[in-house]
Protein backbone atom coordinates (compact mmCIF):
# COMPACT_ATOMS: atom_id res chain seq x y z
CA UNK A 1 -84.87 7.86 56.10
CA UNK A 2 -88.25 6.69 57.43
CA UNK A 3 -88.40 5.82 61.06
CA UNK A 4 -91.02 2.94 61.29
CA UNK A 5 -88.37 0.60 63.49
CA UNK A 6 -88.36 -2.99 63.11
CA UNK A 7 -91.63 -4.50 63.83
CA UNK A 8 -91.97 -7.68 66.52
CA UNK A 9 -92.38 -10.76 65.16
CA UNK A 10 -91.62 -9.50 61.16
CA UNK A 11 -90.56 -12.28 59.15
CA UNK A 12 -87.62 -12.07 57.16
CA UNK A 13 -89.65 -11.59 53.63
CA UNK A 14 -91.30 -8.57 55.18
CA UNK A 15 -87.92 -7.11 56.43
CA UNK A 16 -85.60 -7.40 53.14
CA UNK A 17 -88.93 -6.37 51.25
CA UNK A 18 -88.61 -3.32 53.57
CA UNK A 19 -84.77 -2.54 53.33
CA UNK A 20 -85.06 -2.89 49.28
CA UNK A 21 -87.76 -0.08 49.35
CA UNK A 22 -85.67 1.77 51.62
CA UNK A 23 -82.79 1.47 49.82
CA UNK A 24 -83.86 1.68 46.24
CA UNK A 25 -86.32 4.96 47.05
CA UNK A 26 -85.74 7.65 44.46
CA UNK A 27 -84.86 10.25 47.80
CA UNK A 28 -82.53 7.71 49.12
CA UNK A 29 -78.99 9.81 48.85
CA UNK A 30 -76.71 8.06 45.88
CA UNK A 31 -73.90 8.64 48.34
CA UNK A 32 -75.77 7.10 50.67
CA UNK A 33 -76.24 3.83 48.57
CA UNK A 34 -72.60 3.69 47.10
CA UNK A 35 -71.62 3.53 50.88
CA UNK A 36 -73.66 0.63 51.45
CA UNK A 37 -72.73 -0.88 48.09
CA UNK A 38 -69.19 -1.17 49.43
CA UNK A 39 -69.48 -2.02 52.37
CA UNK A 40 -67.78 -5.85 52.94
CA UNK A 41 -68.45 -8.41 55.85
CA UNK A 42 -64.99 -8.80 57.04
CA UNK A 43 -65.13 -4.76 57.72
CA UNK A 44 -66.80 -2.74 60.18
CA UNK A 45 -69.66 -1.06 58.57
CA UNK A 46 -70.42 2.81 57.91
CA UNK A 47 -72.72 4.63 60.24
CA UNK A 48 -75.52 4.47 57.47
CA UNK A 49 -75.89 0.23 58.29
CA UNK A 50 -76.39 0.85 61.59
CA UNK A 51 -79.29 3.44 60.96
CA UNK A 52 -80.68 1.00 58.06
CA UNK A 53 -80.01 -1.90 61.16
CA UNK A 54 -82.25 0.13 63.75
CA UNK A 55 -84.84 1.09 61.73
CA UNK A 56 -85.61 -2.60 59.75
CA UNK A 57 -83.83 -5.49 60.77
CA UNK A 58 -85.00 -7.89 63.20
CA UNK A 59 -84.17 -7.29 67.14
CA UNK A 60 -81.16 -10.54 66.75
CA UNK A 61 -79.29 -8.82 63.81
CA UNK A 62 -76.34 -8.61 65.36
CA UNK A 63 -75.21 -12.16 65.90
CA UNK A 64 -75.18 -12.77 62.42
CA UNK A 65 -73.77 -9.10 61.56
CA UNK A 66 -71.40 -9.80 58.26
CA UNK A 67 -74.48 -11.83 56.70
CA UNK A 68 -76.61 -8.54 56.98
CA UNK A 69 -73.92 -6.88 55.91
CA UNK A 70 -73.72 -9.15 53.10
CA UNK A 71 -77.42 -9.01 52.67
CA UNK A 72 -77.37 -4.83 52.38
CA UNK A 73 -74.40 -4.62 50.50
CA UNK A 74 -75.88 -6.79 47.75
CA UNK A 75 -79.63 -5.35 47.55
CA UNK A 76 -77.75 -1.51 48.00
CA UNK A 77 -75.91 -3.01 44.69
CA UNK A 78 -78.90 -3.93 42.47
CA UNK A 79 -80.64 -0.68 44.06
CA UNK A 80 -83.27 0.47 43.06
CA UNK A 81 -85.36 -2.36 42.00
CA UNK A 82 -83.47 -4.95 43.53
CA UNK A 83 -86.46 -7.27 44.82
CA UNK A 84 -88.53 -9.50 42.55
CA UNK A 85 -90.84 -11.71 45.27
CA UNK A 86 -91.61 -13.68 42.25
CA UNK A 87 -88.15 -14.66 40.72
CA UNK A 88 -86.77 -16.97 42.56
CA UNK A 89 -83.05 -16.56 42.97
CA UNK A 90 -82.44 -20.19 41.09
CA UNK A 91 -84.43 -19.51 38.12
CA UNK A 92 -82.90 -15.41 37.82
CA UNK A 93 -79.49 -17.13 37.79
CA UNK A 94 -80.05 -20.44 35.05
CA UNK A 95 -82.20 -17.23 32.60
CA UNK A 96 -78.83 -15.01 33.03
CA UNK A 97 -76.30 -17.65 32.25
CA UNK A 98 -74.68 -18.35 35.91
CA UNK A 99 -72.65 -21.34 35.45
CA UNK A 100 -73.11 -24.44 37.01
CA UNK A 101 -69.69 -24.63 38.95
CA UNK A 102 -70.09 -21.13 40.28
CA UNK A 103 -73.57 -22.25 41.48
CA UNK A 104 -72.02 -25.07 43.01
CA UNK A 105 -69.11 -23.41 44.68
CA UNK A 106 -72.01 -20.96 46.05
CA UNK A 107 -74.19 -23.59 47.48
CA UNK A 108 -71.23 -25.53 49.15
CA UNK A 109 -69.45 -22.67 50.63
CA UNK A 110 -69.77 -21.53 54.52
CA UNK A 111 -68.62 -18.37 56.54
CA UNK A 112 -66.29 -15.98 54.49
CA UNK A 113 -66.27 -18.04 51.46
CA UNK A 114 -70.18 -17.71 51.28
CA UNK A 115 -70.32 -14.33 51.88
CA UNK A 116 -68.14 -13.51 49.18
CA UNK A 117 -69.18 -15.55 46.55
CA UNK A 118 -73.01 -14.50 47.84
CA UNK A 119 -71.88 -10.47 46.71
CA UNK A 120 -70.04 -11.88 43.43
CA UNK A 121 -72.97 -13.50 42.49
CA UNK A 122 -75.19 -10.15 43.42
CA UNK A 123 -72.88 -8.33 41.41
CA UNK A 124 -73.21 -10.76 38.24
CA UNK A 125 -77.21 -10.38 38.70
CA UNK A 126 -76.82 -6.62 39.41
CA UNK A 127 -74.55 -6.07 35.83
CA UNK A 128 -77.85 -7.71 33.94
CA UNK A 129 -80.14 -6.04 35.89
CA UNK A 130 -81.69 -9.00 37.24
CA UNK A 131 -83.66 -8.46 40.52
CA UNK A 132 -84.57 -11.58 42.46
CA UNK A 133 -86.32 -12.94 45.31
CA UNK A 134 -83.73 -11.72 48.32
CA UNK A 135 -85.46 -14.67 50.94
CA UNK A 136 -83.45 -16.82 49.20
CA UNK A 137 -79.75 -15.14 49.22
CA UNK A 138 -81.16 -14.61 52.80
CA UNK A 139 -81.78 -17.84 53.98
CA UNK A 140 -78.57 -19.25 52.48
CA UNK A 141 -76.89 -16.69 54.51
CA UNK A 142 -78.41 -16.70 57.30
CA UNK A 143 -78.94 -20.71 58.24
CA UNK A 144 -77.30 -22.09 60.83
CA UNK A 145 -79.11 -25.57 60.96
CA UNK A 146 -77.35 -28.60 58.41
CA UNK A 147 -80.31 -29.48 57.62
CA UNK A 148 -82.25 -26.49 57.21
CA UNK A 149 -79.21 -25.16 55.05
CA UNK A 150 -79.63 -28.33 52.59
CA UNK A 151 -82.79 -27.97 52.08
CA UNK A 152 -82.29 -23.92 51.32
CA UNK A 153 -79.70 -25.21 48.57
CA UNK A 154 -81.89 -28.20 47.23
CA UNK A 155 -84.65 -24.88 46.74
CA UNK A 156 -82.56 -22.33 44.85
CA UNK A 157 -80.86 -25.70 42.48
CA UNK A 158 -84.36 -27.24 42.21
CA UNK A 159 -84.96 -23.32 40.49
CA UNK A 160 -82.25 -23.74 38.72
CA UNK A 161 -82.51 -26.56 37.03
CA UNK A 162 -86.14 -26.48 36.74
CA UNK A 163 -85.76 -22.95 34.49
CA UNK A 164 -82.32 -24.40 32.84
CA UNK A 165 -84.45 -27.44 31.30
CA UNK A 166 -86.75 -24.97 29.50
CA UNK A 167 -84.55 -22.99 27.57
């Protein structure tokens, strides 16, 4: 594992771009990876997060731990090439077929409920081999702000819909 440690100041884009190369390296161990691909929120992580936690993610990680958990977990599960920067999570999920209710329940759900329909719908992107744009799981996960959060989901169903009128 490289040890560059998390940079001051990083934004989040350069961070999750970071942990998907990371993760989805060719030398990264497999067993390695399938630890972090089941690895759930509502359990204490392995040993591997925390060396993945000190090495790329942001000095403040740990008071929203289960969302980076959620957030390694899902890109360790569409690893390697997990990170598109120019699919936006919206548009990845109306070209694949994710139905409109299950986008709903996505965008509407907080705490424990997010999280896990956040890794179901990683999984369903992971099965067609769909990478996406991880800023936007992230940012749903990780807002804390009403407002900011609406405008997060009015982003990724703006996407949606936008791609889902052009088929």
């Amino acid at each position: 594992m490289t040890q560059m440690g998390p940079t001051r100041g990083q934004g989040l884009g350069a961070v999750l771009a970071r942990v998907a190369s990371e993760v989805g390296r060719d030398t990264f161990s497999t067993g390695t990876r399938a630890a972090l691909r089941r690895m759930r929120p509502e359990h204490p992580p392995p040993l591997v997060f925390y060396r993945l936690a000190s090495d790329f993610l942001p000095g403040n990680w740990e008071a929203t731990l289960p969302e980076w958990v959620t957030l390694i977990a899902g890109v360790a599960l569409m690893s390697p090439g997990a990170h598109e920067r120019s699919a936006a999570m919206g548009a990845v999920l109306a070209q694949e077929g994710y139905a409109e209710a299950r986008l709903e329940r996505l965008l509407s759900a907080q705490g424990a409920t997010l999280r896990t329909l956040a890794l179901r719908c990683t999984r369903f992107l992971a099965s067609r081999g769909s990478p996406f744009n991880w800023m936007d799981m992230a940012r749903l996960l990780l807002a804390r702000d009403a407002g900011r959060r609406e405008e997060i989901n009015r982003k990724i169903a703006k996407d949606f819909y936008l791609h889902k009128g052009r088929e």
